[in-house]
C-alpha atoms as a PDB file:
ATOM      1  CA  UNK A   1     -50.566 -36.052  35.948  1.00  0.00           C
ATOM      2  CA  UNK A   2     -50.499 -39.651  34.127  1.00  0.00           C
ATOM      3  CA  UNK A   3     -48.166 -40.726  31.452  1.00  0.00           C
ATOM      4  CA  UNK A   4     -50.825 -40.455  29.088  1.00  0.00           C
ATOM      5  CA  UNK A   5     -51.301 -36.831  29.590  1.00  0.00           C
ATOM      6  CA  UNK A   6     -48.359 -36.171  29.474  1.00  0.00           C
ATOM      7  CA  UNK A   7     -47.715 -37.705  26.271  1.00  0.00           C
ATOM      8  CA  UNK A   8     -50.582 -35.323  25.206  1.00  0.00           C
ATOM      9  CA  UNK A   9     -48.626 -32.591  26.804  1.00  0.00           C
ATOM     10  CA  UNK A  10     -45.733 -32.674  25.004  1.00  0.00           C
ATOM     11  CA  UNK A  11     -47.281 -33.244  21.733  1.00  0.00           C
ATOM     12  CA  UNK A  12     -49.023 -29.867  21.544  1.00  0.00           C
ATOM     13  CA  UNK A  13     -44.622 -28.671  21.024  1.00  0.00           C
ATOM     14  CA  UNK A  14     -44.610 -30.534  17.856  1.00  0.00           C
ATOM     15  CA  UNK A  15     -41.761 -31.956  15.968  1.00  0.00           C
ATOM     16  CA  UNK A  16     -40.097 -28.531  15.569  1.00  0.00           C
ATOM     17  CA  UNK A  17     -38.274 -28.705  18.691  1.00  0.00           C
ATOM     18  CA  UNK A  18     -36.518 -32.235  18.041  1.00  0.00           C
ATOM     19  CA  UNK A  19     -35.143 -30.877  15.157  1.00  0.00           C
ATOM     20  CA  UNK A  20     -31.234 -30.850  14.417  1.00  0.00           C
ATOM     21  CA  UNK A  21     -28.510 -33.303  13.139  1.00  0.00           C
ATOM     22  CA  UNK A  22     -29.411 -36.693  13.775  1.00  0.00           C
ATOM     23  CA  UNK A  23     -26.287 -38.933  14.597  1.00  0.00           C
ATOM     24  CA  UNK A  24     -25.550 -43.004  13.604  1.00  0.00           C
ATOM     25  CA  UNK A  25     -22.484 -44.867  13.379  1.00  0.00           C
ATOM     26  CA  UNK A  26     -24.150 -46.131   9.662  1.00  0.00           C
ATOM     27  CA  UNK A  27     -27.331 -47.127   7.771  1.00  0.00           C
ATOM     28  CA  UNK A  28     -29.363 -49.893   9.643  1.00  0.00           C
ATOM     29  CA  UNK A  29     -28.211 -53.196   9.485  1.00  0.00           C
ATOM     30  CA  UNK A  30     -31.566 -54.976  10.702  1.00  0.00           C
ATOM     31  CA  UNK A  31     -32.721 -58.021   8.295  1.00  0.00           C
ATOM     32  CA  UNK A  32     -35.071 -56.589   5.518  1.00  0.00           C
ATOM     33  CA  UNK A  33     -38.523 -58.163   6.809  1.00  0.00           C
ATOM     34  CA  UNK A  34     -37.305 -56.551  10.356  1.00  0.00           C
ATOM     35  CA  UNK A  35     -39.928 -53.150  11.267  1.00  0.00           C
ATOM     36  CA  UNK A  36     -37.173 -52.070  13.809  1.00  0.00           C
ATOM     37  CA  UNK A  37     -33.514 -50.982  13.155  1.00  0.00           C
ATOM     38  CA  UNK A  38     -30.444 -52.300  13.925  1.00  0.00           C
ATOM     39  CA  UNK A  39     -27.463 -49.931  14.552  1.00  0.00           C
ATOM     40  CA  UNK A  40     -23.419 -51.036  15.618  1.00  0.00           C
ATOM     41  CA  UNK A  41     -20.906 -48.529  16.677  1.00  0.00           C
ATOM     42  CA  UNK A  42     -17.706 -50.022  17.458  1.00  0.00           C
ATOM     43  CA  UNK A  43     -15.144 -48.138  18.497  1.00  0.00           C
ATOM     44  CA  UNK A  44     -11.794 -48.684  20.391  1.00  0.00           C
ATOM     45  CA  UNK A  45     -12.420 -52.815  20.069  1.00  0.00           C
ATOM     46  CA  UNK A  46     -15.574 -52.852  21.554  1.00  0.00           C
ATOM     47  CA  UNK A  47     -19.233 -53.501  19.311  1.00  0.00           C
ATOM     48  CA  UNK A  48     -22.674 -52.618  20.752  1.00  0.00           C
ATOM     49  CA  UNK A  49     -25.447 -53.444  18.893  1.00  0.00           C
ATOM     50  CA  UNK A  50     -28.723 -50.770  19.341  1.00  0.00           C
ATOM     51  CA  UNK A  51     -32.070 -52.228  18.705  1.00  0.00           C
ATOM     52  CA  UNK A  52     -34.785 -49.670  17.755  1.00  0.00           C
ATOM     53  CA  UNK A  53     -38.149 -50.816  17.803  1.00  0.00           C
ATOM     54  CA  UNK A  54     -40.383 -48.995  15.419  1.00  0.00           C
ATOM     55  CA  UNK A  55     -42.890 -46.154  16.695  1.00  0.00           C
ATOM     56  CA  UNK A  56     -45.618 -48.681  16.939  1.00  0.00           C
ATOM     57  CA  UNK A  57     -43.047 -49.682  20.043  1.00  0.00           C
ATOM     58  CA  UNK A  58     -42.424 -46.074  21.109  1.00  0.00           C
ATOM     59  CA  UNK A  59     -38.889 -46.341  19.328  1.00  0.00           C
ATOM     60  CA  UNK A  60     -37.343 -47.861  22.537  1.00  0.00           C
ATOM     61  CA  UNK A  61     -33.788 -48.714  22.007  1.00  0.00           C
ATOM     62  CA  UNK A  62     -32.075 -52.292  23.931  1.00  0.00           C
ATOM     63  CA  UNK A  63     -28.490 -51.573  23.147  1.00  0.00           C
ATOM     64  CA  UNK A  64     -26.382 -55.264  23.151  1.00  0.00           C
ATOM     65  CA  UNK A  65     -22.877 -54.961  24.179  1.00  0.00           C
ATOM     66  CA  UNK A  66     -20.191 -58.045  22.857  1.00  0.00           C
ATOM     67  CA  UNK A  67     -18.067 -59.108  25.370  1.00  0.00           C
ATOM     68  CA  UNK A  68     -15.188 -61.651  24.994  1.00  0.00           C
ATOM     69  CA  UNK A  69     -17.898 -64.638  26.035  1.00  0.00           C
ATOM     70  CA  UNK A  70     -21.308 -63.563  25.761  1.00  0.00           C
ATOM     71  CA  UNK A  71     -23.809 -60.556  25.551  1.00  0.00           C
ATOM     72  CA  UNK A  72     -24.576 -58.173  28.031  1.00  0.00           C
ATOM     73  CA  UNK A  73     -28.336 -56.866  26.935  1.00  0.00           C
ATOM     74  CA  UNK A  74     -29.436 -53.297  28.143  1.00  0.00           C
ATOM     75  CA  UNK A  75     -33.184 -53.187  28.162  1.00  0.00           C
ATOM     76  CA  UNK A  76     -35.890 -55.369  26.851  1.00  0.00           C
ATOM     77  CA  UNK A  77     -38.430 -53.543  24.500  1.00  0.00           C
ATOM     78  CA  UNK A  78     -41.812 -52.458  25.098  1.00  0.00           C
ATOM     79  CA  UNK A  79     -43.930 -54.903  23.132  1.00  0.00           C
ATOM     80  CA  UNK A  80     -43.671 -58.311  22.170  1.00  0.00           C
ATOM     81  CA  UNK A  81     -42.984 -57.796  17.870  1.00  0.00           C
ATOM     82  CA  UNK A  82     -40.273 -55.847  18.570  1.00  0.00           C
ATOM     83  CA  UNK A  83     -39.004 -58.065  21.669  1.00  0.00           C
ATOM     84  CA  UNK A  84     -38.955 -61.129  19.374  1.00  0.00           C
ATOM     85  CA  UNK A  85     -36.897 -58.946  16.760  1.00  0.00           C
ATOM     86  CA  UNK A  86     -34.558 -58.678  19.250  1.00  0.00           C
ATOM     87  CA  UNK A  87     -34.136 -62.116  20.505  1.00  0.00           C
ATOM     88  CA  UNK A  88     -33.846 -63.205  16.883  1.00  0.00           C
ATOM     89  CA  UNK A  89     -31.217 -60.721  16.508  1.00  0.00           C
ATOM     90  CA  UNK A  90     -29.491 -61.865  19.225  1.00  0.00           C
ATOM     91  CA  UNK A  91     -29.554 -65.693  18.133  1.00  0.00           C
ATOM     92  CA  UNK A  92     -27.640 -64.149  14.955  1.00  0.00           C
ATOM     93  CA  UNK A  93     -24.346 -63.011  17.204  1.00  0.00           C
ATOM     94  CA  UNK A  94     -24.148 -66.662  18.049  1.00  0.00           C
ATOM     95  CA  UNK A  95     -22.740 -65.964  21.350  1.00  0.00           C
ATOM     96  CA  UNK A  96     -25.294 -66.373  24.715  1.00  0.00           C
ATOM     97  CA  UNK A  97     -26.496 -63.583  26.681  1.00  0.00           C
ATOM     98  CA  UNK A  98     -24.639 -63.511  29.899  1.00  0.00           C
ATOM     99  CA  UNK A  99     -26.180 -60.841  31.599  1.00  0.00           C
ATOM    100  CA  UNK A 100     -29.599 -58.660  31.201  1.00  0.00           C
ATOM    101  CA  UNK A 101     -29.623 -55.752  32.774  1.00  0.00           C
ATOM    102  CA  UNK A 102     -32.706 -52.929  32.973  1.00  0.00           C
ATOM    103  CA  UNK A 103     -31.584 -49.248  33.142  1.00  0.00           C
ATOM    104  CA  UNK A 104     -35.037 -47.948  34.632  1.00  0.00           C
ATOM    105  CA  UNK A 105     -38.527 -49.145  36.320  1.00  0.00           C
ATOM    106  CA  UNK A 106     -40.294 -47.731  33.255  1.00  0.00           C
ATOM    107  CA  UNK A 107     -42.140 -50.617  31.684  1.00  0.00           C
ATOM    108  CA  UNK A 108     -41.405 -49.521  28.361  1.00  0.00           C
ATOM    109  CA  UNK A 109     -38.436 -50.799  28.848  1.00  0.00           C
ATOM    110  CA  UNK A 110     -38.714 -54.508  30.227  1.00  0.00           C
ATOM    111  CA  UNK A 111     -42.453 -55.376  29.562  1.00  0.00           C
ATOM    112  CA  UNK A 112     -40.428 -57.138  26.422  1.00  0.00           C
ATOM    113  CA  UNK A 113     -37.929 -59.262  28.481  1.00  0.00           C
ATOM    114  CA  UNK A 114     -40.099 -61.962  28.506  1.00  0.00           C
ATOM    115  CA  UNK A 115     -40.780 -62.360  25.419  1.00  0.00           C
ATOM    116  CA  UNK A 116     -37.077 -61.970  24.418  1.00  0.00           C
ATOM    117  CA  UNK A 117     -36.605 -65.232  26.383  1.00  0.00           C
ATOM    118  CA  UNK A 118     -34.737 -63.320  29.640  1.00  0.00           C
ATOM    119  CA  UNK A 119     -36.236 -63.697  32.575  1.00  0.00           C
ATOM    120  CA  UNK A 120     -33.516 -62.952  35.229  1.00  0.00           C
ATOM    121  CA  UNK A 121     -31.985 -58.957  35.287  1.00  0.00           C
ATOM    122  CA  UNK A 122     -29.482 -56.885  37.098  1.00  0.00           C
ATOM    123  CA  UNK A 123     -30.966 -53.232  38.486  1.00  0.00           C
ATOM    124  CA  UNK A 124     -30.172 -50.423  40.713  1.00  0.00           C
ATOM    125  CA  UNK A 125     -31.817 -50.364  43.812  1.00  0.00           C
ATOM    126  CA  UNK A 126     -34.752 -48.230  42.883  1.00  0.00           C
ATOM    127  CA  UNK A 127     -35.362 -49.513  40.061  1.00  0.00           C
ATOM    128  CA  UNK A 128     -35.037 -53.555  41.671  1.00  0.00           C
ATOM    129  CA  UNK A 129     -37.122 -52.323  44.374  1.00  0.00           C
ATOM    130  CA  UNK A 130     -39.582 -51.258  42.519  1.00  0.00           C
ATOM    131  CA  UNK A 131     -39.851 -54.329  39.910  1.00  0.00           C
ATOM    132  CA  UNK A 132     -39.633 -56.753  42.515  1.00  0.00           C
ATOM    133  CA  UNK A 133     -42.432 -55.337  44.612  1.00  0.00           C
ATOM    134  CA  UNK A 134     -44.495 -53.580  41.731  1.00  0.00           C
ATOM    135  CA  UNK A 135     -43.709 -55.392  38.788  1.00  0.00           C
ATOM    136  CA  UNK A 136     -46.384 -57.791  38.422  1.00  0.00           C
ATOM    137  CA  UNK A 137     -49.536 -55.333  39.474  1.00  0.00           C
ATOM    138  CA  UNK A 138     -48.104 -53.254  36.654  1.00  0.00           C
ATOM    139  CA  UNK A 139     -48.344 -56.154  34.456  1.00  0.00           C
ATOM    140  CA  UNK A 140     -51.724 -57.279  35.907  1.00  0.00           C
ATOM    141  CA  UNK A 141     -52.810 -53.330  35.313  1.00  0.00           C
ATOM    142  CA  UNK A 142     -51.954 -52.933  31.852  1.00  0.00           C
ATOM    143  CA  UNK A 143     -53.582 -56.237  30.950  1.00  0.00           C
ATOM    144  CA  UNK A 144     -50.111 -57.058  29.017  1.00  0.00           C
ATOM    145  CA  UNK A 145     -49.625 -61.043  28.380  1.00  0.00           C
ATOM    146  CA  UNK A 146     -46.262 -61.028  29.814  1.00  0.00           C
ATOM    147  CA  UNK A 147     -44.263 -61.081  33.276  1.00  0.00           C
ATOM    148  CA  UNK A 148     -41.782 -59.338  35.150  1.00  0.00           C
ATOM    149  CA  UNK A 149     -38.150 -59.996  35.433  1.00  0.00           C
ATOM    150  CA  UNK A 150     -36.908 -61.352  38.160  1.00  0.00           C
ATOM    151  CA  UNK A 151     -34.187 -58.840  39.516  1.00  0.00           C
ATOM    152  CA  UNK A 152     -31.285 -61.275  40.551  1.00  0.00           C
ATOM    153  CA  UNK A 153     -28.626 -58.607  41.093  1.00  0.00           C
ATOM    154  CA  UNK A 154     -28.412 -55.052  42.321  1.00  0.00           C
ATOM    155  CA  UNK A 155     -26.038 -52.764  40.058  1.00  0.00           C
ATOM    156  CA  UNK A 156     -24.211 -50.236  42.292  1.00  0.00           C
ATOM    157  CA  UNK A 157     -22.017 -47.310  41.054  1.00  0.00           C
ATOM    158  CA  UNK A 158     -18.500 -48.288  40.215  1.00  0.00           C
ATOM    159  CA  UNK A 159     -16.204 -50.006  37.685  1.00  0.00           C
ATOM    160  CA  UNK A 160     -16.813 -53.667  36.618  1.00  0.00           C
ATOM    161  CA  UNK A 161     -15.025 -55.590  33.773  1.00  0.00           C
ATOM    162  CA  UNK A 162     -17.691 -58.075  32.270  1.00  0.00           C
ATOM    163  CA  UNK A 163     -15.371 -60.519  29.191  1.00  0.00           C
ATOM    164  CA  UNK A 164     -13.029 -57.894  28.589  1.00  0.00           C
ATOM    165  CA  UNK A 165     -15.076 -54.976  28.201  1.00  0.00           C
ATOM    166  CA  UNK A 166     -14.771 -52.612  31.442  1.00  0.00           C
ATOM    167  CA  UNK A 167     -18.392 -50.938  31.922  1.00  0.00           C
ATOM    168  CA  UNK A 168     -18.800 -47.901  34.486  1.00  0.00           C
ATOM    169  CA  UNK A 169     -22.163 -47.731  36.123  1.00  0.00           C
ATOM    170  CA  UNK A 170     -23.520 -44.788  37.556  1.00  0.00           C
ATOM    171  CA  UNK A 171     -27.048 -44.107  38.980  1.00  0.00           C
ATOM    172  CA  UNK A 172     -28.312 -40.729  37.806  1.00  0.00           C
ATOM    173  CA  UNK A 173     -31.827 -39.805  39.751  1.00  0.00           C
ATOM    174  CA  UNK A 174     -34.721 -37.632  39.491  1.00  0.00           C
ATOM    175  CA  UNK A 175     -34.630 -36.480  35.578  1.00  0.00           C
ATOM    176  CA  UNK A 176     -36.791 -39.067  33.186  1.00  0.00           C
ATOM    177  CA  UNK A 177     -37.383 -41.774  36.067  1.00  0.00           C
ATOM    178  CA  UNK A 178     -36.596 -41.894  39.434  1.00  0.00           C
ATOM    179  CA  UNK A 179     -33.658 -43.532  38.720  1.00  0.00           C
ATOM    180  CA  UNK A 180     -31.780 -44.338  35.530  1.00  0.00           C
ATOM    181  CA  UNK A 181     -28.493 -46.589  35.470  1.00  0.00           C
ATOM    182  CA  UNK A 182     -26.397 -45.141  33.112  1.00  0.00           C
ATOM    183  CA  UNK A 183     -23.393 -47.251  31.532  1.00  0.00           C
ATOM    184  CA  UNK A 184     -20.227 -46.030  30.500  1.00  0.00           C
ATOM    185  CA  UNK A 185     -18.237 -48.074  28.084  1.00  0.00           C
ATOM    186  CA  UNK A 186     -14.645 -45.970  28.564  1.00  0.00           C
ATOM    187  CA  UNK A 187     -12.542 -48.006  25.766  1.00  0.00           C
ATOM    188  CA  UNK A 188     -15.605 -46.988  23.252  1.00  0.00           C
ATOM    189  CA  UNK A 189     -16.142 -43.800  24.110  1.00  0.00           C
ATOM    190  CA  UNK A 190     -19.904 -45.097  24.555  1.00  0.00           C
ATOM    191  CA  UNK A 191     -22.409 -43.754  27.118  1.00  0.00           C
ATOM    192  CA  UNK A 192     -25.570 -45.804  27.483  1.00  0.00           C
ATOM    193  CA  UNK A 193     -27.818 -42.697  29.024  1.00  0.00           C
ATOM    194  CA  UNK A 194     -31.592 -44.418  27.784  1.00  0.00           C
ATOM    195  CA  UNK A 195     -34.435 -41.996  29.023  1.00  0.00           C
ATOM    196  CA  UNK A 196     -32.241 -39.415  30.023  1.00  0.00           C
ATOM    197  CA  UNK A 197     -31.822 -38.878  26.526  1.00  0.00           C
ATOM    198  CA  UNK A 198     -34.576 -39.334  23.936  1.00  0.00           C
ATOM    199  CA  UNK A 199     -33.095 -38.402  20.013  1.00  0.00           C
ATOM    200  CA  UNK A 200     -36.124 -36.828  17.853  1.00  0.00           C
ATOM    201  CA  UNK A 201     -38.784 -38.828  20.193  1.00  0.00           C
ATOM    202  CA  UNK A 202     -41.066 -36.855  22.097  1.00  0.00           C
ATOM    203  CA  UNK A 203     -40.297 -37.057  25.788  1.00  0.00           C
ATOM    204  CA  UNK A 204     -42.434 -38.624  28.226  1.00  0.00           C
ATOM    205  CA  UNK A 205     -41.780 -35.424  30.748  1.00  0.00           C
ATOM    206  CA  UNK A 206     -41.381 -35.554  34.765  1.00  0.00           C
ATOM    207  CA  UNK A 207     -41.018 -32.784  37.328  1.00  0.00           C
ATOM    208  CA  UNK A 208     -37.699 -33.354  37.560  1.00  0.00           C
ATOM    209  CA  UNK A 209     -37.088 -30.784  34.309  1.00  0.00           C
ATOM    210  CA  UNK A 210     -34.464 -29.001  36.373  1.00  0.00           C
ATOM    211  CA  UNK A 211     -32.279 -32.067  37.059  1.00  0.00           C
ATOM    212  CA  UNK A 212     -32.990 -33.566  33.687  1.00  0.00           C
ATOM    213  CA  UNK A 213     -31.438 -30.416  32.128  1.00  0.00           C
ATOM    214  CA  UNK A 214     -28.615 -30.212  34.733  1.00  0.00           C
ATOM    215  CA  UNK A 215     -28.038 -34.189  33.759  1.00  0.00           C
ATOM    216  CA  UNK A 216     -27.967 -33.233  29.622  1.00  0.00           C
ATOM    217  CA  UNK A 217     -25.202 -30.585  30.127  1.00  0.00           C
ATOM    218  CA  UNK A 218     -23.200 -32.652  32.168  1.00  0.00           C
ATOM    219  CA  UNK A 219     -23.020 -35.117  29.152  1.00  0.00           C
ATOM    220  CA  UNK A 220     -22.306 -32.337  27.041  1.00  0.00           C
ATOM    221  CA  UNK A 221     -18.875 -31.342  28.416  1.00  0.00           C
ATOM    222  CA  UNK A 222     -17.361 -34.951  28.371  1.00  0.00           C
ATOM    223  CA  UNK A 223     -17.929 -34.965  24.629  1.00  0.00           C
ATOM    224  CA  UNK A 224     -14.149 -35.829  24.401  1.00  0.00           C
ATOM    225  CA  UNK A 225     -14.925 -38.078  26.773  1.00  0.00           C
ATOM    226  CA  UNK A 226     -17.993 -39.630  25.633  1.00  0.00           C
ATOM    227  CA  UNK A 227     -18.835 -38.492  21.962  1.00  0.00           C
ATOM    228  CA  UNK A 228     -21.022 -41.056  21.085  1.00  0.00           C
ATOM    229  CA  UNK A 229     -24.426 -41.557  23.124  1.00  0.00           C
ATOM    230  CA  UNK A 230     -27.075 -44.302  23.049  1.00  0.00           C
ATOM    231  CA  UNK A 231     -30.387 -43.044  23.951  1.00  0.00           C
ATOM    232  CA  UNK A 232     -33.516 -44.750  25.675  1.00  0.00           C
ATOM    233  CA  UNK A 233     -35.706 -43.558  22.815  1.00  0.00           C
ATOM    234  CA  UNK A 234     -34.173 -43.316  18.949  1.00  0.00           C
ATOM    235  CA  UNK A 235     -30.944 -43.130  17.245  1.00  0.00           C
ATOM    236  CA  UNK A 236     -27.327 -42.810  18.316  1.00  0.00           C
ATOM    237  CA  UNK A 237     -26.747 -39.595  18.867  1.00  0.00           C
ATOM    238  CA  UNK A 238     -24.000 -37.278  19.525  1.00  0.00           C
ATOM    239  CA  UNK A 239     -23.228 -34.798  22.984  1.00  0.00           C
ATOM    240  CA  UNK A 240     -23.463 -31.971  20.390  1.00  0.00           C
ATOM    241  CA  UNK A 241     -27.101 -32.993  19.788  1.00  0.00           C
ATOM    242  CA  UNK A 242     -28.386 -32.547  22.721  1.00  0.00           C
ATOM    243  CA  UNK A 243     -29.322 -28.767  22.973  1.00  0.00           C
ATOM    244  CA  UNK A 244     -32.271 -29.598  21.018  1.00  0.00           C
ATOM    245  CA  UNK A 245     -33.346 -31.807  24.079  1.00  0.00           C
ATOM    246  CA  UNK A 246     -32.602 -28.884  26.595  1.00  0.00           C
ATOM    247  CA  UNK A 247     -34.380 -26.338  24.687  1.00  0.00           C
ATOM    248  CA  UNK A 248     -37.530 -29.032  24.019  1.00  0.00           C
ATOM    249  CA  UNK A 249     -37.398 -29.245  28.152  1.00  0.00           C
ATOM    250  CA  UNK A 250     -37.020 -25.897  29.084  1.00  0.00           C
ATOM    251  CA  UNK A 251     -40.277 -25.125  26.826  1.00  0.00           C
ATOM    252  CA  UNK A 252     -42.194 -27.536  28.401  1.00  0.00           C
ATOM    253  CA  UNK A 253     -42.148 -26.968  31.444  1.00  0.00           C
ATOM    254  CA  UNK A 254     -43.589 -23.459  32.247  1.00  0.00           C
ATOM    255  CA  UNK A 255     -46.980 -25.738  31.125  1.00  0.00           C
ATOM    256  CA  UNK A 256     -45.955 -28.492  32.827  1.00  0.00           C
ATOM    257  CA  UNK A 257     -46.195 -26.744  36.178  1.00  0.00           C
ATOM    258  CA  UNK A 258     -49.018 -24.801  34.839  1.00  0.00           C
ATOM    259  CA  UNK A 259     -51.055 -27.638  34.908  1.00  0.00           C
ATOM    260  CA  UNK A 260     -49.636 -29.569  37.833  1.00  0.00           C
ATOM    261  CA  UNK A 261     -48.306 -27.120  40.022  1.00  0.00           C
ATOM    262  CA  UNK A 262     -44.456 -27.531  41.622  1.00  0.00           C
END
């Protein structure tokens, strides 16, 4: 089944489904003539910055983390308004980006990157793999003016201290994407999950509903741990939110496999 249908899918469940509490660390803070929103949670000395684009760029999120000498971006954007909202947001921390990194192979998520003036990322292997070898016949496909990242460094699970800040990467597979690089910012209490979580967005849905779920309740019982979670697709959200997810999975997918078999 394409993306496409299953965007279609999923939007035969409606809205009622996404429903419950939504979760921000405050109002937006995005400049007035912005059409995304800007959204900082900073907690235990540490500020990340989450860029939403707005629907007309499927609501992706690129979450900016402040380090002691730079800015380590998560994610690029979709399309090019909202990637150029997010470079000029950037210019406004006045400190450089030092590192780009790209959770998933999902071109949702770094179709932008060129157009927020990165052109060099950091990647699991999957998703590297798949960028470096795939990237630009998905570009040439979708008939998007833009190019692929250049993958210049592969993430693998572990700790890592980047200016200060200590970030914990860990490769979850099989739920959203075939791979997602989530990142764990311990001194925030801040888990970067992106398209493992999506916060009252429809899901683009995947086979993988079993795992997916399996991955959601995991988060939920490290909400001491983690209470605050930055998804792939809207708003900051909280490990208490994220029943609404399960329950918008588990209803999906007895027509999921209906209509594309296990």
């Amino acid at each position: 089944m394409s993306q496409i249908d299953r965007r279609s899918l999923v939007a035969l469940f409606g809205t009622s489904l996404l429903a419950g509490p939504a979760f921000a660390q405050s109002a937006s803070v995005a400049p007035a003539d912005f059409k995304g929103k800007v959204f900082v949670t900073e907690r235990g000395g540490v500020r990340i910055h989450t860029y939403m684009a707005d629907p007309s760029g499927a609501m992706v999120t690129s979450h900016i983390v402040e380090t002691q000498n730079g800015l380590v971006l998560v994610d690029g954007q979709f399309v090019a308004p909202a990637a150029q909202e997010l470079k000029r947001y950037m210019a406004s921390l006045g400190k450089p980006v030092t590192r780009a990194i790209l959770s998933h192979a999902h071109p949702d998520h770094w179709f932008g990157f060129n157009h927020a003036g990165i052109s060099a990322v950091h990647a699991g292997p999957i998703t590297g793999k798949f960028v470096s070898e795939r990237g630009a016949a998905v570009v040439a496909e979708r008939k998007v003016e833009t190019k692929a990242p250049t993958i210049v460094d592969t993430i693998s699970a572990g700790e890592e201290t980047i200016g200060g800040v200590v970030f914990r990467f860990r490769p979850v597979l099989d739920t959203e994407a075939p791979e997602i690089m989530t990142i764990e910012l311990p001194q925030a209490g801040v888990l970067i999950a992106q398209d493992i979580v999506y916060n009252k967005v429809h899901a683009v849905v995947s086979r993988q509903i079993d795992q997916w779920v399996g991955a959601l309740k995991a988060m939920e019982t490290r909400a001491g741990e983690v209470p605050v979670i930055l998804p792939g697709h809207g708003e900051p959200t909280a490990p208490a939110n994220l029943a609404s997810l399960v329950k918008y999975l588990e209803a999906v997918k007895p027509l999921l496999m209906a209509n594309i078999g296990k």
